[in-house]
PDB file of N, CA and C in Angstrom:
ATOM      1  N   UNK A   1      79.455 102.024 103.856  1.00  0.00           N
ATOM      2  CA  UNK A   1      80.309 100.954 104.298  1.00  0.00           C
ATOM      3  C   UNK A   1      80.453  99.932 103.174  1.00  0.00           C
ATOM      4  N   UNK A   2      81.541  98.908 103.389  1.00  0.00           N
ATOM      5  CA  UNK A   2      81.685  98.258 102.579  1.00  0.00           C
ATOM      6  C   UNK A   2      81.278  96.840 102.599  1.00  0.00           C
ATOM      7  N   UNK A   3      80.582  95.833 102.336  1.00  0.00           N
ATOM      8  CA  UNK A   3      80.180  94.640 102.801  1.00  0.00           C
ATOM      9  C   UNK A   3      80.844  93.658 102.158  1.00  0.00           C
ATOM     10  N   UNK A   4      81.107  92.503 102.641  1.00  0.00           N
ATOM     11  CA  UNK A   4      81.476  91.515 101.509  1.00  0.00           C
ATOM     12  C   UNK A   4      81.488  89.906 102.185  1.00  0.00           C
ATOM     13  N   UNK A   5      81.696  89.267 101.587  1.00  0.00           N
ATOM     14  CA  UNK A   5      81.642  87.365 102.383  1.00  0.00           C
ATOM     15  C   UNK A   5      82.904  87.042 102.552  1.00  0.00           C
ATOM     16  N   UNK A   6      82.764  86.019 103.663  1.00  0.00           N
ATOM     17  CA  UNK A   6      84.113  85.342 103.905  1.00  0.00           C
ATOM     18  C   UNK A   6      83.884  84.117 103.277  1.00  0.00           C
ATOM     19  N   UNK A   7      85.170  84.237 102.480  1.00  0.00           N
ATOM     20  CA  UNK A   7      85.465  82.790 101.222  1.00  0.00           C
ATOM     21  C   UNK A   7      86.196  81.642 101.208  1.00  0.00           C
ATOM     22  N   UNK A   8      87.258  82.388 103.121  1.00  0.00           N
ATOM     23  CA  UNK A   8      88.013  80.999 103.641  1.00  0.00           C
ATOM     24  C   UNK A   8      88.562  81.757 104.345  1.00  0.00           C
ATOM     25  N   UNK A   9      88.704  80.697 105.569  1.00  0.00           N
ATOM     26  CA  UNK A   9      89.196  80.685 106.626  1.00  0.00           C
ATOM     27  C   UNK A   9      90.070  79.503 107.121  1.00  0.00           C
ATOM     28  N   UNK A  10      90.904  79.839 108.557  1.00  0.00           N
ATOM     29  CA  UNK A  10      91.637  78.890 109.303  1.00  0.00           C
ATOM     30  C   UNK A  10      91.594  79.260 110.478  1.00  0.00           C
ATOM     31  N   UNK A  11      90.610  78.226 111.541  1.00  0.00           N
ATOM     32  CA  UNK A  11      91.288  79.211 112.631  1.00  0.00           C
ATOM     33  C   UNK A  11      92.346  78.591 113.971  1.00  0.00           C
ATOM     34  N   UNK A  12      93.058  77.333 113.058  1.00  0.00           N
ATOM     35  CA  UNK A  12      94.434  76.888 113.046  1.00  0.00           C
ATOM     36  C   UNK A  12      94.822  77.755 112.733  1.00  0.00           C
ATOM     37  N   UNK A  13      95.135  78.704 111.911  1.00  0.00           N
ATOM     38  CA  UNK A  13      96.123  79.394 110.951  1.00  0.00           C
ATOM     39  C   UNK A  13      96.065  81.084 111.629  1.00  0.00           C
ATOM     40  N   UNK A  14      94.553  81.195 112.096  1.00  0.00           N
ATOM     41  CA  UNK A  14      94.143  82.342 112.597  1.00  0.00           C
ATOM     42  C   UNK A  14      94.315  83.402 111.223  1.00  0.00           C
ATOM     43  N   UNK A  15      93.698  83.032 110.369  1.00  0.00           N
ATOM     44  CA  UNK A  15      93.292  83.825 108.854  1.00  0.00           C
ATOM     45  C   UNK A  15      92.055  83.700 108.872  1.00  0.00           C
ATOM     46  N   UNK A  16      91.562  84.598 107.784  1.00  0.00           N
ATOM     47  CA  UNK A  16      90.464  84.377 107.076  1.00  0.00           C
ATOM     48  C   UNK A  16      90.477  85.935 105.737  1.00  0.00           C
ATOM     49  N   UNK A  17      90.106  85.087 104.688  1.00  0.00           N
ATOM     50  CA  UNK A  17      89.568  86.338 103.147  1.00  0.00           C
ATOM     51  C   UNK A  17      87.982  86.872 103.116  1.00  0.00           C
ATOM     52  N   UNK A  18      88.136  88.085 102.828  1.00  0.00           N
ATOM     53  CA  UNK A  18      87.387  88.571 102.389  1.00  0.00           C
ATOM     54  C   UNK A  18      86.898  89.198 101.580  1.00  0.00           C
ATOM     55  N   UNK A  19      85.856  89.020 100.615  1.00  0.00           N
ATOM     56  CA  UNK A  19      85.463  88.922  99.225  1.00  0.00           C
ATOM     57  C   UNK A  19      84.498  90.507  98.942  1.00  0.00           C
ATOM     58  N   UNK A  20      84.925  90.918  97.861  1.00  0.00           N
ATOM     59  CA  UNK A  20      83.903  92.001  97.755  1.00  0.00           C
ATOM     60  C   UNK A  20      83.859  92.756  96.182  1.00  0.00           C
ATOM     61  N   UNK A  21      82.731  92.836  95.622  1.00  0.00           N
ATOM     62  CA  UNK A  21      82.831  93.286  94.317  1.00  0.00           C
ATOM     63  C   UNK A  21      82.295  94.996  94.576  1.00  0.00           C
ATOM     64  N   UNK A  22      82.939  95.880  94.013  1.00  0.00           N
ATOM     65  CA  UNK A  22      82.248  97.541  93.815  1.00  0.00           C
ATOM     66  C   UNK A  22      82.482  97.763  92.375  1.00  0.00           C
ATOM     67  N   UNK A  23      81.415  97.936  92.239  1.00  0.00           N
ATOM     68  CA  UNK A  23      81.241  98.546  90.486  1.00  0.00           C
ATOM     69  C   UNK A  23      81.587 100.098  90.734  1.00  0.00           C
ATOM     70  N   UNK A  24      82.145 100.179  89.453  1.00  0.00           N
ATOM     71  CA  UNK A  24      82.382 101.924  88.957  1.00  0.00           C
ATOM     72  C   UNK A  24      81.924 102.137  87.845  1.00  0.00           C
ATOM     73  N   UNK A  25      80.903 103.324  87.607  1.00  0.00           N
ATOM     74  CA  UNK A  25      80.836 104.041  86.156  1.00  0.00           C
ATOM     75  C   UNK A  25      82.055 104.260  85.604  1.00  0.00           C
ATOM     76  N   UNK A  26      83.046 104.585  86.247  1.00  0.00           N
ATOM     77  CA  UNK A  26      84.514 105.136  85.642  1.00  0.00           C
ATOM     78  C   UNK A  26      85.656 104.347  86.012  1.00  0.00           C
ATOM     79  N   UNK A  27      86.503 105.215  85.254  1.00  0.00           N
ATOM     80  CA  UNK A  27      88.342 104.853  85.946  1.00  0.00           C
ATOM     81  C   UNK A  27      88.116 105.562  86.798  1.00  0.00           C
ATOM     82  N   UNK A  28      88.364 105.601  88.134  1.00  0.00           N
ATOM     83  CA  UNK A  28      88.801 106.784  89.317  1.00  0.00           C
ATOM     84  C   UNK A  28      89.458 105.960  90.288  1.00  0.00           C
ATOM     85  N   UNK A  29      90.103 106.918  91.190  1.00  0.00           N
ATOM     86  CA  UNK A  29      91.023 106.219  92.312  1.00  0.00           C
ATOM     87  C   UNK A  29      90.102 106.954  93.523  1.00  0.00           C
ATOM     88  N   UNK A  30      90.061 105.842  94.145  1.00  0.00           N
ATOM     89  CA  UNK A  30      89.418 105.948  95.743  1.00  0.00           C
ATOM     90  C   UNK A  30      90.155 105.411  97.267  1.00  0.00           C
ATOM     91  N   UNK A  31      89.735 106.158  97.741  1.00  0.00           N
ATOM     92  CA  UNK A  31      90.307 105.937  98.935  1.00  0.00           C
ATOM     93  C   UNK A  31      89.276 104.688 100.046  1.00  0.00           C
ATOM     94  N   UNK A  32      89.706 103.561 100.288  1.00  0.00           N
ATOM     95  CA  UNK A  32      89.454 102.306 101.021  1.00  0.00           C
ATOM     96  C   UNK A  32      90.365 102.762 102.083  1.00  0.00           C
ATOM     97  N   UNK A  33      88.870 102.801 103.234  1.00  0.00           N
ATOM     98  CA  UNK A  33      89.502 103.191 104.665  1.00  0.00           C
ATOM     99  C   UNK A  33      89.208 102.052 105.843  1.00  0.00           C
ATOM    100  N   UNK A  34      90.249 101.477 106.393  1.00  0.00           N
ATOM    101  CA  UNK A  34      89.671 100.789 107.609  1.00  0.00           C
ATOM    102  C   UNK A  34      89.931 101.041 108.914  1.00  0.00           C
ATOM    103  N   UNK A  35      89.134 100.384 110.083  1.00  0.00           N
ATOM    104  CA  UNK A  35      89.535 100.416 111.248  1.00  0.00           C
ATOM    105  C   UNK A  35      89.654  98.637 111.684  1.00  0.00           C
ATOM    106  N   UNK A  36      90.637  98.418 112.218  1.00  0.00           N
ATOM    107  CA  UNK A  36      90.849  97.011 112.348  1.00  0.00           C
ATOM    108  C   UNK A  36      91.329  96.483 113.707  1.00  0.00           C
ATOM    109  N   UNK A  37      90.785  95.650 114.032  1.00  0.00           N
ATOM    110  CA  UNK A  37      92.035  94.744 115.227  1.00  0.00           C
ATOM    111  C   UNK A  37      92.997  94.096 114.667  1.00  0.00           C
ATOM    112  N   UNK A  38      93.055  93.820 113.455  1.00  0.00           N
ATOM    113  CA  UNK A  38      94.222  93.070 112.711  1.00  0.00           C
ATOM    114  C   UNK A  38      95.026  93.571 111.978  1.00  0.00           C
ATOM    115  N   UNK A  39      96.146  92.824 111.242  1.00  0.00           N
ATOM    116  CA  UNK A  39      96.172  93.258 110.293  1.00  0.00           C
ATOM    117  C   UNK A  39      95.622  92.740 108.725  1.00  0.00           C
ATOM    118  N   UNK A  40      95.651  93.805 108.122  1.00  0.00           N
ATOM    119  CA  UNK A  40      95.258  93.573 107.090  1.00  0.00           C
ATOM    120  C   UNK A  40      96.233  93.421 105.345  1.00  0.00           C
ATOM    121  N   UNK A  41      95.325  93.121 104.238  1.00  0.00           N
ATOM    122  CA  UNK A  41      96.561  92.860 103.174  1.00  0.00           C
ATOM    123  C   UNK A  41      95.215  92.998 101.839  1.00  0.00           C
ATOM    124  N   UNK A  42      95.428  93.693 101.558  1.00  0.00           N
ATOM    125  CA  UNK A  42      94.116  94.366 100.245  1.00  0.00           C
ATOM    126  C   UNK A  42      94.631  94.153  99.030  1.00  0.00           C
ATOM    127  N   UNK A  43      94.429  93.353  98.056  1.00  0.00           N
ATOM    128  CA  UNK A  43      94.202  93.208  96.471  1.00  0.00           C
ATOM    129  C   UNK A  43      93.053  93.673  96.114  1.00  0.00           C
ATOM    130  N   UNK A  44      93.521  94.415  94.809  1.00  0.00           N
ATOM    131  CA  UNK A  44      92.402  95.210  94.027  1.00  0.00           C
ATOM    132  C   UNK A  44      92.578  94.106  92.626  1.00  0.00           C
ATOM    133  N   UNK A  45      91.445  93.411  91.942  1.00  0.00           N
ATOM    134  CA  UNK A  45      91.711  93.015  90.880  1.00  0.00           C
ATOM    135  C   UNK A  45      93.062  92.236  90.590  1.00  0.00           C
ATOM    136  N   UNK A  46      93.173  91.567  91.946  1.00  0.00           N
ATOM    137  CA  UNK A  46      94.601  90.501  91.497  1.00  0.00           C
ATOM    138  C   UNK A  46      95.647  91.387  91.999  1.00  0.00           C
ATOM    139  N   UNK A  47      95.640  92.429  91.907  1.00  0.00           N
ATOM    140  CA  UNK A  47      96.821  93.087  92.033  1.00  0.00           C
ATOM    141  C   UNK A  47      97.013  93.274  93.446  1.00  0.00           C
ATOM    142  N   UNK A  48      98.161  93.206  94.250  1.00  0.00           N
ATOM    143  CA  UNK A  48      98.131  93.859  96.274  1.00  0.00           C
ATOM    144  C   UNK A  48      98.308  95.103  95.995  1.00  0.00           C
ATOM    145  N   UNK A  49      97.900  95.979  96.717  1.00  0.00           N
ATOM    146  CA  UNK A  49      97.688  97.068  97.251  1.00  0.00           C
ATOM    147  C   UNK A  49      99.058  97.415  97.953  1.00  0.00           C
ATOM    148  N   UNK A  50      98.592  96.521  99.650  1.00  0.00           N
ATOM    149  CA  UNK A  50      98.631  97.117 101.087  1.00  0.00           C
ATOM    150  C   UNK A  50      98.312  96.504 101.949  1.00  0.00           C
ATOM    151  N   UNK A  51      99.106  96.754 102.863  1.00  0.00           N
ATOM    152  CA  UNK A  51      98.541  96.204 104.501  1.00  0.00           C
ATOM    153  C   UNK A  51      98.434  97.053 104.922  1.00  0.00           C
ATOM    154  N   UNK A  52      97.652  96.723 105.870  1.00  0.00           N
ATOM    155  CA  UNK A  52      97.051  98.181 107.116  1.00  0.00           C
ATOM    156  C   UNK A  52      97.492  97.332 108.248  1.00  0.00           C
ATOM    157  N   UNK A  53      97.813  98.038 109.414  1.00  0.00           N
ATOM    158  CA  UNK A  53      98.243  97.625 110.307  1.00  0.00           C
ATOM    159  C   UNK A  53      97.300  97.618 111.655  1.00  0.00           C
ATOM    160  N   UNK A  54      97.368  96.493 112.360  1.00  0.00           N
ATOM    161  CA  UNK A  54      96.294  96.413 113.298  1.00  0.00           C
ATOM    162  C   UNK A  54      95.962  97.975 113.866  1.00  0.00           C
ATOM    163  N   UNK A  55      95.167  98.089 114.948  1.00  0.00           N
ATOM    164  CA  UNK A  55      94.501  99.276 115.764  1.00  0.00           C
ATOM    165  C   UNK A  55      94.307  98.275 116.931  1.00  0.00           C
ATOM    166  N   UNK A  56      94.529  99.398 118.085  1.00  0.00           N
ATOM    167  CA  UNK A  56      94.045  98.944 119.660  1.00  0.00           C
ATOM    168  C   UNK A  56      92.682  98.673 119.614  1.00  0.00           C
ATOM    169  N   UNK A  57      91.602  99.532 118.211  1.00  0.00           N
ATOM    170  CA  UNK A  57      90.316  99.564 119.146  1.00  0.00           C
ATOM    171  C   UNK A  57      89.954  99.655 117.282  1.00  0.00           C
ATOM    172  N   UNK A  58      89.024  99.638 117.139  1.00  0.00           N
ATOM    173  CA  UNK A  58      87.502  98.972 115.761  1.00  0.00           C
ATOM    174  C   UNK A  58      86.464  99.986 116.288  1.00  0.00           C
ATOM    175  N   UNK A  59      86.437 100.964 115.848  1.00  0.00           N
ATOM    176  CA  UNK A  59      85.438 101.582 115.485  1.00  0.00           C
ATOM    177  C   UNK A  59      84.570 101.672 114.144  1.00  0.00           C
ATOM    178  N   UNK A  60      83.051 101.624 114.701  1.00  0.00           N
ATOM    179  CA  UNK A  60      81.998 101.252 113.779  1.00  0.00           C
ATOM    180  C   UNK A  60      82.091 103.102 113.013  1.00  0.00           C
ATOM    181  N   UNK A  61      82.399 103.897 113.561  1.00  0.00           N
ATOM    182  CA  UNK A  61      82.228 105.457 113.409  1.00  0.00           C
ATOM    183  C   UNK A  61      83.492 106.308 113.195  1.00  0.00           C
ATOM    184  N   UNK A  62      84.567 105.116 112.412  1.00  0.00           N
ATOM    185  CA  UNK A  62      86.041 105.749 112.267  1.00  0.00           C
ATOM    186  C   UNK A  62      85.841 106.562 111.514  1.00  0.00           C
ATOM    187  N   UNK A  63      84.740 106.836 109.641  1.00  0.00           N
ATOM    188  CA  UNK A  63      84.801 107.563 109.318  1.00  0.00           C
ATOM    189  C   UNK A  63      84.146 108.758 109.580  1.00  0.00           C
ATOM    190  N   UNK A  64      83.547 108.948 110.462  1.00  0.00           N
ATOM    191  CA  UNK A  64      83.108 110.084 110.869  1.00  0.00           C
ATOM    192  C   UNK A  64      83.357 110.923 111.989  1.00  0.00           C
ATOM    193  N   UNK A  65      84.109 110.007 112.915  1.00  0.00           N
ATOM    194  CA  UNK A  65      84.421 110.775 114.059  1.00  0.00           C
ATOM    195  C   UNK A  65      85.974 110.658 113.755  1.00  0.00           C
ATOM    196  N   UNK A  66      86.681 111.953 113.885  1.00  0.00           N
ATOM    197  CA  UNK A  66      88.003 112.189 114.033  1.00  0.00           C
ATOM    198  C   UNK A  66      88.477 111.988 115.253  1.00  0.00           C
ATOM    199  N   UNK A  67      88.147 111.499 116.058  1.00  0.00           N
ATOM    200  CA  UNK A  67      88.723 111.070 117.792  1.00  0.00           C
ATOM    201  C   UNK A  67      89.118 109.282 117.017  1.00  0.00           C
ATOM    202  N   UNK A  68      87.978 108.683 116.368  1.00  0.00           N
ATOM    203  CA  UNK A  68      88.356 107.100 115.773  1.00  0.00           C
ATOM    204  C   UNK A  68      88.625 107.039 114.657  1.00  0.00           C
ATOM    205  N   UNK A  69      89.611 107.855 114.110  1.00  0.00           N
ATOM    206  CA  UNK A  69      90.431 107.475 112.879  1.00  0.00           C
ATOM    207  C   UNK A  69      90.800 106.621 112.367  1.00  0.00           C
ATOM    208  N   UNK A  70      90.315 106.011 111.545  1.00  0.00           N
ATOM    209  CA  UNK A  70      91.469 104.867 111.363  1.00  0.00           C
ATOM    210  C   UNK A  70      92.468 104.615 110.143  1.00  0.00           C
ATOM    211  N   UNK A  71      92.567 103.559 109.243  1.00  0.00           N
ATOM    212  CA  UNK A  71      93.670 103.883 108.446  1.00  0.00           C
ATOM    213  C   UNK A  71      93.283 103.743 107.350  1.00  0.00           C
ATOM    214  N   UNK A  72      94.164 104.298 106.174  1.00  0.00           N
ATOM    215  CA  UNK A  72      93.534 103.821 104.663  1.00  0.00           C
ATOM    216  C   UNK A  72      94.328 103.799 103.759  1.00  0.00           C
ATOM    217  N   UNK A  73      94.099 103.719 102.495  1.00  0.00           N
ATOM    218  CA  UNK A  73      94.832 103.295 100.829  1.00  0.00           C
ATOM    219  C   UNK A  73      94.106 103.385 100.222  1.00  0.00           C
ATOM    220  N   UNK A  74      95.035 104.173  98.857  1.00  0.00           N
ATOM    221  CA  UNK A  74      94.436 104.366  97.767  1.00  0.00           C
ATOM    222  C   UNK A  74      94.518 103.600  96.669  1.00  0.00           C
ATOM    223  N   UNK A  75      93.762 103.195  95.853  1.00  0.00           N
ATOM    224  CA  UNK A  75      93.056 101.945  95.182  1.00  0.00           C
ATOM    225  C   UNK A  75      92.709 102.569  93.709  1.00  0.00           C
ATOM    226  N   UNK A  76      92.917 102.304  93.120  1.00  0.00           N
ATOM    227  CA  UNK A  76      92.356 102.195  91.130  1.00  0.00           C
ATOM    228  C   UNK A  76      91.180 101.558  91.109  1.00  0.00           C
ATOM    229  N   UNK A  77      90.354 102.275  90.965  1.00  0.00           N
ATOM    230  CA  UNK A  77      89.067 101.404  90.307  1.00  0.00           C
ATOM    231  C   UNK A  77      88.967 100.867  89.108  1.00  0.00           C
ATOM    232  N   UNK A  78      88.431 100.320  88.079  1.00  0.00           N
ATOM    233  CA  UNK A  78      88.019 100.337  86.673  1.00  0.00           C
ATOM    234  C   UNK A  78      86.904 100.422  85.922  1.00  0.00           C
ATOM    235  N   UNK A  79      86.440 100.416  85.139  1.00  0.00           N
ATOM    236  CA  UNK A  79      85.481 100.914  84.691  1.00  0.00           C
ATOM    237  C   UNK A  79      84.336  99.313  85.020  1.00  0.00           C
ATOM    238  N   UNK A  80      83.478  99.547  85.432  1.00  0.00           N
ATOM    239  CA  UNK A  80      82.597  97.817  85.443  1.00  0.00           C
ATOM    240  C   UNK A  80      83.120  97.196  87.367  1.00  0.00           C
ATOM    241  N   UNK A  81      83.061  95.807  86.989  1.00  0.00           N
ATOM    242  CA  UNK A  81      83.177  94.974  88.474  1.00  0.00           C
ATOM    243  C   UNK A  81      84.373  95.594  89.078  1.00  0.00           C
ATOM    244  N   UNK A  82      84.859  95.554  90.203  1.00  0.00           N
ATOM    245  CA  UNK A  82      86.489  95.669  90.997  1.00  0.00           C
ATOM    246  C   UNK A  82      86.048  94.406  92.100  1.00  0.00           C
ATOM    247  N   UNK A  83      87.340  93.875  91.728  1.00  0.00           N
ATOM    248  CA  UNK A  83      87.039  92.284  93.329  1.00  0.00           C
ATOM    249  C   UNK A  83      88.145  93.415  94.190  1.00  0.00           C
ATOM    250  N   UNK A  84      87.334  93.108  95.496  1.00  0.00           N
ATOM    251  CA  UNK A  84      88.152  93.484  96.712  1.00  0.00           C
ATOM    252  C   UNK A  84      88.289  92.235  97.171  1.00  0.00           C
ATOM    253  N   UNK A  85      89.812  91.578  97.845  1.00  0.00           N
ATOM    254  CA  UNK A  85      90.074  90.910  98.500  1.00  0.00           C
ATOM    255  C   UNK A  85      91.173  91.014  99.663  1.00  0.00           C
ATOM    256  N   UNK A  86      90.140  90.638 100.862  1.00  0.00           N
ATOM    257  CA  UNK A  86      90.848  91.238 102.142  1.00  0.00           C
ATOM    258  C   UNK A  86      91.100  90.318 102.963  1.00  0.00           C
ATOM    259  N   UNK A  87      92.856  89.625 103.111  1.00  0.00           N
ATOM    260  CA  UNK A  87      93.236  88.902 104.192  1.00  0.00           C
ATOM    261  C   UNK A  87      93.448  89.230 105.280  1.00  0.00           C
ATOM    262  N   UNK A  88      92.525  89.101 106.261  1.00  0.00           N
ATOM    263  CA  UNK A  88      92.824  89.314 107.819  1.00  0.00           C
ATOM    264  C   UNK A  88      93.180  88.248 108.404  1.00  0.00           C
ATOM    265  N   UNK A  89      94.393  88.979 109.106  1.00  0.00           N
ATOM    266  CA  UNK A  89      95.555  88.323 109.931  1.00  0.00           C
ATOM    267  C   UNK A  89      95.110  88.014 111.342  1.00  0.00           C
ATOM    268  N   UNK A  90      95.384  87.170 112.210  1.00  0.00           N
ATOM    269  CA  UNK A  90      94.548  87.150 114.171  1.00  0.00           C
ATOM    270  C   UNK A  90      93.631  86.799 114.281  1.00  0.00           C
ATOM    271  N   UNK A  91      92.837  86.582 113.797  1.00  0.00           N
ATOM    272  CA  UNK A  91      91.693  86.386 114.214  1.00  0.00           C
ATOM    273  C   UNK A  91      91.286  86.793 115.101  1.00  0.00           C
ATOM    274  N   UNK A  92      91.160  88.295 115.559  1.00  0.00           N
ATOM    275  CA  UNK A  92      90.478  88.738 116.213  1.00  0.00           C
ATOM    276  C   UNK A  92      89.028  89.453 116.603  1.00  0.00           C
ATOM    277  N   UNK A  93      88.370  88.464 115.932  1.00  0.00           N
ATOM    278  CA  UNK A  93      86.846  89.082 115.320  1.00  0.00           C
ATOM    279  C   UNK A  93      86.172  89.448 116.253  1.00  0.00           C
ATOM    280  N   UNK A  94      86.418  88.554 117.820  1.00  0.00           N
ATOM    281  CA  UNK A  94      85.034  88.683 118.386  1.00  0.00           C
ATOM    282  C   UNK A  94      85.412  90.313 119.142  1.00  0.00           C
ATOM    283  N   UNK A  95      86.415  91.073 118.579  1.00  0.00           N
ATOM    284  CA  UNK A  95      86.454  92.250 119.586  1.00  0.00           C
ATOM    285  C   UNK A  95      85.655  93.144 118.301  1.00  0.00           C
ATOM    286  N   UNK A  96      84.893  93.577 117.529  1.00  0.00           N
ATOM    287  CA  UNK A  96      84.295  93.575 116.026  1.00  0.00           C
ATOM    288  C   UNK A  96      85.500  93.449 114.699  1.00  0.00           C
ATOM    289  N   UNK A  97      86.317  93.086 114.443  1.00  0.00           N
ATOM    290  CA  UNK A  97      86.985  92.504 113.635  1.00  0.00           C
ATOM    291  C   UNK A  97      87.496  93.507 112.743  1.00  0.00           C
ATOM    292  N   UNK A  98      86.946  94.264 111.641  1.00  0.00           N
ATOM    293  CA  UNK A  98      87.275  95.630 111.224  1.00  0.00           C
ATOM    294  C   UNK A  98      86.168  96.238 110.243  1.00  0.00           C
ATOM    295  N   UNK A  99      86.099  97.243 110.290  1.00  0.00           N
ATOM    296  CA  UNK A  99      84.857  98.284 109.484  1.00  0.00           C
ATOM    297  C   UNK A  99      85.938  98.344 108.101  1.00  0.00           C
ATOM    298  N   UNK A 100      84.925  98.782 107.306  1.00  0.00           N
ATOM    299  CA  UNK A 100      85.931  99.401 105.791  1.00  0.00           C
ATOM    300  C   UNK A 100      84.795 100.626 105.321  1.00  0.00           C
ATOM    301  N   UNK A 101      85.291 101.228 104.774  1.00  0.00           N
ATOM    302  CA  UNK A 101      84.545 102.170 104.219  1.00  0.00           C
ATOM    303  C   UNK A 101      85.087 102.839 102.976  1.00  0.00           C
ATOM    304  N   UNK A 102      84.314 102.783 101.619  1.00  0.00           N
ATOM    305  CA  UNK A 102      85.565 103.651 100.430  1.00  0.00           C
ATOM    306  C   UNK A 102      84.775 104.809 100.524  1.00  0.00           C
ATOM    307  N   UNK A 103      85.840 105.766 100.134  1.00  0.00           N
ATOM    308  CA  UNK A 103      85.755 107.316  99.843  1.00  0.00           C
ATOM    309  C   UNK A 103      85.971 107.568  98.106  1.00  0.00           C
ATOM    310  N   UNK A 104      85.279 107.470  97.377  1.00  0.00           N
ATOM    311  CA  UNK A 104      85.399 108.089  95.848  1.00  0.00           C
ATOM    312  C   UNK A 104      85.934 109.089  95.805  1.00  0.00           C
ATOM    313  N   UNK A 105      86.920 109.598  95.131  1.00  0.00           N
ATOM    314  CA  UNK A 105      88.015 110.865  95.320  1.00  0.00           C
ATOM    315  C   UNK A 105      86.928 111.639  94.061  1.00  0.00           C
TER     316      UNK A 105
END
């Protein structure tokens, strides 16, 4: 799984970011998978990605059970630090908010 801190929030605004560094030995592209109640909006290194689009339901076991699938994007790593930064949209945390998980291709 993927962990990271929240670096700001509103919950006037019903936002909040989320912060996350993954080191790579290499260049490779990986696959960043989530399951969410929200939506979502992913920068890799400054750069956007993607939004993922909310889900009815947040599963803790999306990547492993194929009944809780959930959604994903593919991402450039670089060689050293990568900042993940993840704006979630709703604020819908207290239903569990969303899992992430990367897959190294």
């Amino acid at each position: 799984m993927v962990a990271g801190k929240l670096c700001r929030f509103s919950t006037d605004e019903k936002y909040a970011y989320f912060s996350t560094i993954i080191q790579s030995d290499e260049v490779l592209k990986s696959e960043l998978q989530f399951s969410s109640l929200n939506n979502l909006h992913i920068w890799v290194n400054s750069v956007y990605v993607d939004m993922i689009e909310k889900q009815k339901y947040a599963w803790y076991d999306f990547n492993r059970n194929t009944e809780h699938a959930g959604r994903s994007v593919f991402i450039n790593l670089k060689e050293g630090d990568n900042r993940i930064l993840i704006l979630v949209e709703g604020a819908n945390y207290s239903g569990d908010g969303f899992y992430s998980h990367i897959k190294r291709q």
